[in-house]
Protein backbone atom coordinates (compact mmCIF):
# COMPACT_ATOMS: atom_id res chain seq x y z
CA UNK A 1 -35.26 62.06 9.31
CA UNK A 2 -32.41 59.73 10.58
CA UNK A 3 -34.25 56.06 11.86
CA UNK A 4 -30.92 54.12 13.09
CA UNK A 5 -31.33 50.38 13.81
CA UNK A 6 -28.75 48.42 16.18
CA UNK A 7 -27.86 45.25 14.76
CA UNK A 8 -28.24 42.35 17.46
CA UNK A 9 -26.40 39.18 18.16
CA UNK A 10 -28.44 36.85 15.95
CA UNK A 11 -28.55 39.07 13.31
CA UNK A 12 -24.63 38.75 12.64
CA UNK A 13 -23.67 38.10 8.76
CA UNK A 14 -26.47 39.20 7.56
CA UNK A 15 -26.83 40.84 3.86
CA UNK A 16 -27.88 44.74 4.95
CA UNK A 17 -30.48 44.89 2.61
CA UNK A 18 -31.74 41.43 4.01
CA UNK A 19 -31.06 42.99 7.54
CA UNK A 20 -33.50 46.31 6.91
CA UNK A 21 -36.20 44.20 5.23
CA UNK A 22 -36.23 42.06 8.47
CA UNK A 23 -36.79 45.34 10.57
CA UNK A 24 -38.93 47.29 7.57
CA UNK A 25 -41.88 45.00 7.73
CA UNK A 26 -43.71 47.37 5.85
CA UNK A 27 -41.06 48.41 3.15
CA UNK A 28 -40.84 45.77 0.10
CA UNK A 29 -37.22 44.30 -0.66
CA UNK A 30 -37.13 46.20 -3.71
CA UNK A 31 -37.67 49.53 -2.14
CA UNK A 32 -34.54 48.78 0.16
CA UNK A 33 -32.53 48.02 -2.28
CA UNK A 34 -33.94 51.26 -3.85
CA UNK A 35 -33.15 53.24 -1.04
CA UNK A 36 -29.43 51.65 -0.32
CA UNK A 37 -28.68 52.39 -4.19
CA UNK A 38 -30.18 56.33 -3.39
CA UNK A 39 -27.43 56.27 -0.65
CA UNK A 40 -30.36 56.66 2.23
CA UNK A 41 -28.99 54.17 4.28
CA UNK A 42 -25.34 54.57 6.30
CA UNK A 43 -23.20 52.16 8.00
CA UNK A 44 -19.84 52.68 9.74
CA UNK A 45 -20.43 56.30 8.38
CA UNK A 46 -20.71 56.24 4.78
CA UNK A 47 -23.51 55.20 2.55
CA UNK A 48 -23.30 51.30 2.23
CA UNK A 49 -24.05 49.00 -0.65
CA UNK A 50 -26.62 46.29 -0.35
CA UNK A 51 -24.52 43.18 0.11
CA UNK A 52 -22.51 44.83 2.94
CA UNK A 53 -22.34 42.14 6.10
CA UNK A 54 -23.37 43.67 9.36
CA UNK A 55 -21.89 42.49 12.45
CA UNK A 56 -23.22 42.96 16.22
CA UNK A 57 -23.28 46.32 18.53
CA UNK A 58 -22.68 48.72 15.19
CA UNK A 59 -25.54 50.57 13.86
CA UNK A 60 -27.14 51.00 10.72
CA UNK A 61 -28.96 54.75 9.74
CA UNK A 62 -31.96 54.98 7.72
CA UNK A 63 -32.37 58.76 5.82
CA UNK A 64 -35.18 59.45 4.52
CA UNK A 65 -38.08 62.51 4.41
CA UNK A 66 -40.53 62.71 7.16
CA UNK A 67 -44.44 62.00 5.75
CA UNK A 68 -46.92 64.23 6.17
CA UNK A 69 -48.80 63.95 9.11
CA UNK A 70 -52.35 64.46 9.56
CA UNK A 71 -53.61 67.13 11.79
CA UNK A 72 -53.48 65.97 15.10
CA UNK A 73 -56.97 66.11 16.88
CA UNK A 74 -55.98 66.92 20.97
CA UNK A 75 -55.47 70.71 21.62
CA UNK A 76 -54.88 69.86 24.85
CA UNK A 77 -54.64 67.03 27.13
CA UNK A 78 -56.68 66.64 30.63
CA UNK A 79 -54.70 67.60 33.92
CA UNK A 80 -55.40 65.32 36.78
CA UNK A 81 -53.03 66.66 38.74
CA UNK A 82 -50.29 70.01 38.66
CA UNK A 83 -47.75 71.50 41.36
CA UNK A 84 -44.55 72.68 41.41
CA UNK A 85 -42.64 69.46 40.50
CA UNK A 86 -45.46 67.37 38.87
CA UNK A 87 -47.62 67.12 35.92
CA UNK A 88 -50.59 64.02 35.70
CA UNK A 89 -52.84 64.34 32.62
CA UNK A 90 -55.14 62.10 31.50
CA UNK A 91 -53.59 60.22 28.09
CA UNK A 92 -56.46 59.40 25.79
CA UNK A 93 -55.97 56.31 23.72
CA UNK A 94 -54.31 56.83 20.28
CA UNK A 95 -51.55 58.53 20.44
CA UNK A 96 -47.99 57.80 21.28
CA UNK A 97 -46.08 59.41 25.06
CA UNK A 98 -43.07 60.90 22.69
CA UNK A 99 -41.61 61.42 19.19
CA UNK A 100 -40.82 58.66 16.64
CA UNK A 101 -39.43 58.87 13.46
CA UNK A 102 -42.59 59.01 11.84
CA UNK A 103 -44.76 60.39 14.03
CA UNK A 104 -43.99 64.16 15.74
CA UNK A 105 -47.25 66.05 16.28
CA UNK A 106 -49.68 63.61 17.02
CA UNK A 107 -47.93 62.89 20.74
CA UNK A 108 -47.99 63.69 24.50
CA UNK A 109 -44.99 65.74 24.68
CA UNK A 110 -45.47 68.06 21.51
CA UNK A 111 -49.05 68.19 22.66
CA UNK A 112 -47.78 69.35 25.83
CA UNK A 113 -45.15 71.43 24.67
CA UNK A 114 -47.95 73.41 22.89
CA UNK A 115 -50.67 73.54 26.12
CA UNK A 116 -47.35 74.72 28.39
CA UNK A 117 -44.77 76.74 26.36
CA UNK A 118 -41.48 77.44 27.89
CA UNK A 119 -42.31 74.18 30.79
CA UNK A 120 -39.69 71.45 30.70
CA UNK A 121 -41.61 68.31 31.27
CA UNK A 122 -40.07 64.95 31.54
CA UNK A 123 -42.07 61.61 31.18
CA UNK A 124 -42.24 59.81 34.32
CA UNK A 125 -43.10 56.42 32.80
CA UNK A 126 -44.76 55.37 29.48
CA UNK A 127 -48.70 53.86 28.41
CA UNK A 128 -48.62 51.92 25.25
CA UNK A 129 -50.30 53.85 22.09
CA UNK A 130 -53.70 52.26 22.61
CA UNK A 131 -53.58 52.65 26.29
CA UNK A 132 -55.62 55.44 28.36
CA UNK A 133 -55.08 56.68 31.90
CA UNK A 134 -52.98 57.93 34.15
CA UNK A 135 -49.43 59.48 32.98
CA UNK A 136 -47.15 61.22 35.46
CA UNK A 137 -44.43 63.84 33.54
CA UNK A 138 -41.81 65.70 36.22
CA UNK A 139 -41.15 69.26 35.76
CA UNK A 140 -37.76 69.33 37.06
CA UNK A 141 -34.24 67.13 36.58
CA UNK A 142 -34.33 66.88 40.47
CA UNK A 143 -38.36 65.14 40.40
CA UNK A 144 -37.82 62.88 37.10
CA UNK A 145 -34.65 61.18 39.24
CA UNK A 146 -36.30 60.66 42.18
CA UNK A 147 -39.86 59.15 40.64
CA UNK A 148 -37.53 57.18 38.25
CA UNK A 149 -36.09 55.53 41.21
CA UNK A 150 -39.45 55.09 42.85
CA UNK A 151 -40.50 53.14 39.71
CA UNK A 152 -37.14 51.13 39.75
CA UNK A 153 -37.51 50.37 43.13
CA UNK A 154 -41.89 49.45 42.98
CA UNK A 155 -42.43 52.00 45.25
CA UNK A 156 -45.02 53.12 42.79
CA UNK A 157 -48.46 51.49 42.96
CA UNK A 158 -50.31 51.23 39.55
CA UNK A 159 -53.67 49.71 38.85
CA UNK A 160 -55.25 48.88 35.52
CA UNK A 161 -58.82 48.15 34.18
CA UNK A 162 -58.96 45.77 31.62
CA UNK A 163 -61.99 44.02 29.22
CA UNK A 164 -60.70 40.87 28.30
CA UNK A 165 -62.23 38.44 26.24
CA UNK A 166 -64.22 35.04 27.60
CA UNK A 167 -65.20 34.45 31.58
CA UNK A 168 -62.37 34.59 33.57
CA UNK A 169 -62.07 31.73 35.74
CA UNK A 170 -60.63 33.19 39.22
CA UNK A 171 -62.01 35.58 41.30
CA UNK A 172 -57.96 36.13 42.20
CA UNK A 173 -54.59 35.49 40.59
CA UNK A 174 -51.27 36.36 40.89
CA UNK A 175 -49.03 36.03 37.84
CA UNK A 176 -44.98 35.31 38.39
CA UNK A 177 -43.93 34.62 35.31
CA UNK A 178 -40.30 36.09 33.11
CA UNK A 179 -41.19 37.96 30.34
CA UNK A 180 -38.39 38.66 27.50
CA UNK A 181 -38.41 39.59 23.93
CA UNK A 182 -39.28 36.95 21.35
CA UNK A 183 -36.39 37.45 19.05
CA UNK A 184 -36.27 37.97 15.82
CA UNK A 185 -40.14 38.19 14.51
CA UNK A 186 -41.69 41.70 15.82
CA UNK A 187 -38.92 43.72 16.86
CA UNK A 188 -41.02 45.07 20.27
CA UNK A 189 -42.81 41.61 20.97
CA UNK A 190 -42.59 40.10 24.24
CA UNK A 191 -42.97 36.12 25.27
CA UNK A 192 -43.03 34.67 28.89
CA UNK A 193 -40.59 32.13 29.84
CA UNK A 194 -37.31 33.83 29.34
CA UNK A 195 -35.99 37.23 30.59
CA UNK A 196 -36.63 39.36 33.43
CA UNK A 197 -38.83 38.32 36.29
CA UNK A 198 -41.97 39.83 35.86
CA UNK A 199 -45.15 39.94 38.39
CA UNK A 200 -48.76 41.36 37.87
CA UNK A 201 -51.90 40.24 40.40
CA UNK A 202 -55.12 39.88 38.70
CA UNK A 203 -58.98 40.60 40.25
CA UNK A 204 -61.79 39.56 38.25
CA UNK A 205 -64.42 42.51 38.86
CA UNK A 206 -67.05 41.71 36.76
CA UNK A 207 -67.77 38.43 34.19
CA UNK A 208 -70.52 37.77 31.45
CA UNK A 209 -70.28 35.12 28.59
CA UNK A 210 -68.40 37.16 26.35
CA UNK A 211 -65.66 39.29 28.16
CA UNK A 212 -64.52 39.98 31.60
CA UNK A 213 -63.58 43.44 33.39
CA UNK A 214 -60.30 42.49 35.25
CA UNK A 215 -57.99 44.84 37.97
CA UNK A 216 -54.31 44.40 37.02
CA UNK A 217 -51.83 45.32 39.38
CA UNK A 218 -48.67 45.08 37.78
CA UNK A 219 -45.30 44.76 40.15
CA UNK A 220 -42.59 44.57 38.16
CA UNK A 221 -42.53 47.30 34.78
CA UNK A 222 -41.70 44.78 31.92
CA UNK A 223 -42.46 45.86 28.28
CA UNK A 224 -45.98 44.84 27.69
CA UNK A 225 -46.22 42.88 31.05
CA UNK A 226 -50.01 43.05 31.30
CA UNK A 227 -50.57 42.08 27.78
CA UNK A 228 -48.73 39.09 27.73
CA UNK A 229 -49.45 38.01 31.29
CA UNK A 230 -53.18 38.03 29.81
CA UNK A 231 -52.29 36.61 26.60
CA UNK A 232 -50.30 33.50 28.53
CA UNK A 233 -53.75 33.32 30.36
CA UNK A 234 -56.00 32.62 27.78
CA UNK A 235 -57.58 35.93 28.46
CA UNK A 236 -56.17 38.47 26.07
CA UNK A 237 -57.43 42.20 26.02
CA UNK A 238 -60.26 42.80 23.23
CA UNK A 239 -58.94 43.61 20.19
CA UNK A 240 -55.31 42.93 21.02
CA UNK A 241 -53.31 42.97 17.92
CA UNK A 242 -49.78 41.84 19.04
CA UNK A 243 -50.34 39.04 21.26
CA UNK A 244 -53.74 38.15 20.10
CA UNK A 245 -52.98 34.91 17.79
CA UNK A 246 -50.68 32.92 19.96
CA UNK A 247 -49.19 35.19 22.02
CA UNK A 248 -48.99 32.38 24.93
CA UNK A 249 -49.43 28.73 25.79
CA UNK A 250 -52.87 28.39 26.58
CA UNK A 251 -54.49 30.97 24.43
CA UNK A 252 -56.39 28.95 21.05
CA UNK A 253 -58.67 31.41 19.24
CA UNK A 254 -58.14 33.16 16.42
CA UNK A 255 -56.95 37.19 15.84
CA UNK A 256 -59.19 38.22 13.51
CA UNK A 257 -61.95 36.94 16.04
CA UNK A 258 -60.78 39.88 18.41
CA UNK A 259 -61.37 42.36 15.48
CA UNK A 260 -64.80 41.59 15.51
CA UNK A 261 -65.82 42.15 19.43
CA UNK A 262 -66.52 45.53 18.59
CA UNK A 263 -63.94 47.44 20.22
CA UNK A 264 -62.14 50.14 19.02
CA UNK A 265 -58.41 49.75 20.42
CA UNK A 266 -56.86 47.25 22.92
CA UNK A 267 -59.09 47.21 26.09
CA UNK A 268 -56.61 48.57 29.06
CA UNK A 269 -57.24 51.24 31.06
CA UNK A 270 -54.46 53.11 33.86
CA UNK A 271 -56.67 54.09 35.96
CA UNK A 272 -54.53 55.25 39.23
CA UNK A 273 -51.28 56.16 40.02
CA UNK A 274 -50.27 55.70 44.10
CA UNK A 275 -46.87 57.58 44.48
CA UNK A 276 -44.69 59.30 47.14
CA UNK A 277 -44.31 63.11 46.23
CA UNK A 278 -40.97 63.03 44.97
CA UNK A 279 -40.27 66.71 46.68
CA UNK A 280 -42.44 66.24 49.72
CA UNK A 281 -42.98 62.84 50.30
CA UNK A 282 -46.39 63.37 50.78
CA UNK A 283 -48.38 60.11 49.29
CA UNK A 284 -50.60 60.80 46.30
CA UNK A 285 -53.16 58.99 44.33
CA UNK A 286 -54.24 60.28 40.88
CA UNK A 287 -56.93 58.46 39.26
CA UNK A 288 -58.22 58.72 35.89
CA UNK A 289 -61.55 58.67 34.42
CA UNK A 290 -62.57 55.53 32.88
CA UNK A 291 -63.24 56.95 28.72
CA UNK A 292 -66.37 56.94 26.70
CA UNK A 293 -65.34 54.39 24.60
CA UNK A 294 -64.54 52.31 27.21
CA UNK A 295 -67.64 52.40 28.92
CA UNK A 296 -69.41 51.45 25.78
CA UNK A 297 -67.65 48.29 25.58
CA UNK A 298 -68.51 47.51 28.87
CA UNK A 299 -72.54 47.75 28.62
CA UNK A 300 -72.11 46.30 24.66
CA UNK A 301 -71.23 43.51 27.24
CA UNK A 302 -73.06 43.46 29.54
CA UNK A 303 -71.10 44.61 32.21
CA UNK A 304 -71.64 47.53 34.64
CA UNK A 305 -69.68 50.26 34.11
């Protein structure tokens, strides 16, 4: 397997091995200075040496074998909606929309490859890992441009259930705030305050002492938008990992506190999809069921589910 890594602005001068063991959080310096000496790791095209300086825009290539993976437990995945052009399923929580360098059969689109041989399907949009709900994959070149657009444009409506931790104190809100990427800590980590303008309205459904069930309508698409909108809050999603410590301004308890609300991934939900057919134009709304696991966090409580 080939993992390349572009190097960014602020990373400029840097020592390659010191440059991989900023991105390889989980890798200790001496393996990457194991696997530069090996010759696993190319820059400019040839194998480079450890105290090679990187500059911005080129790329550096990471070689190494794929790891076994374990057997991945979805034979199939739940259709909420088929026709000519379109494909909805229903994404259960755990597993990634496409392929990653470590991860190949345990994903949407080798799951689906396997339920539909021989049917090109084309991810509409993308759901975090830990996210369920609604996905939307076009079956044609032709239906993947057009609903891209429609997402570029917010012509597509999406709505979100999420279990957040504390009493929220609105019955409504409306979130404008920029989101961008922090920098240099976690490479996919998102902050508000800088970058792209970013809007998501917020309805509190339901409230006990403990947790809230909120309906997040995001407008804009940023990375993570719900998440950190939440976060900035003071209401992040139970048992968020990534923006759970001080992932914004007003938010003062502690991550390992989340860890130990008893639930089993990040609370967020996609529950519906409102599109124009992208063929038709006929409008559609595909909803997906709210999960078993889920639920369960809602009655543990004390909502209604």
């Amino acid at each position: 397997m080939t993992a390349p890594f572009t190097v960014l602005k602020e990373e400029s001068g840097l020592r390659l091995d010191r440059f991989l063991a900023r991105r390889l959080k989980k890798r200790s310096r001496s393996e990457i200075q194991r696997l530069i000496a090996e010759g696993s790791v190319f820059l400019r095209g040839r194998s480079a040496k450890a105290a090679s300086r990187i500059v911005p825009g080129e790329t550096v290539s990471l070689r190494y074998p794929r790891c076994e993976e374990p057997p991945c437990p979805h034979a199939s995945l739940p259709v909420l909606h088929e026709d000519e052009s379109l494909l909805a399923i229903s994404k259960p929580a755990g597993i990634l929309c496409h392929p990653t360098d470590r991860t190949v059969l345990n994903t949407v689109t080798a799951i689906l490859r396997r339920q539909f041989p021989g049917t090109a399907l084309r991810l509409a949009h993308r759901l975090d890992r830990d996210t369920s709900g609604v996905l939307l994959l076009a079956k044609s070149a032709e239906a993947a441009k057009r609903l891209q657009r429609d997402f570029l444009r917010r012509r597509v409506q999406k709505e979100y259930l999420a279990i957040v931790r504390g009493r929220a104190p609105f019955q409504k809100i409306d979130v404008a705030l920029p989101i961008g990427r922090e920098g240099l800590g976690i490479h996919v980590r998102q902050i508000v305050g800088t970058g792209s303008p970013a809007q998501t309205e917020f309805e509190c459904l339901q409230a006990s002492p403990s947790a809230s069930l909120l309906l997040a309508r995001p407008r804009t698409g940023r990375l993570h938008q719900i998440r950190v909108h939440l976060a900035f809050l003071g209401l992040p999603l139970l048992n968020e990992r990534l923006y759970g410590e001080d992932g914004g301004k007003l938010f003062l308890a502690e991550l390992a506190s989340a860890r130990k609300e008893g639930a089993p991934r990040q609370m967020l939900h996609a529950r519906r999809l409102i599109i124009d057919h992208p063929m038709n134009g006929r409008r559609l709304s595909i909803e997906a069921p709210v999960p078993d696991d889920f639920r369960a966090v809602l009655k543990e409580h004390g909502l209604d589910s």
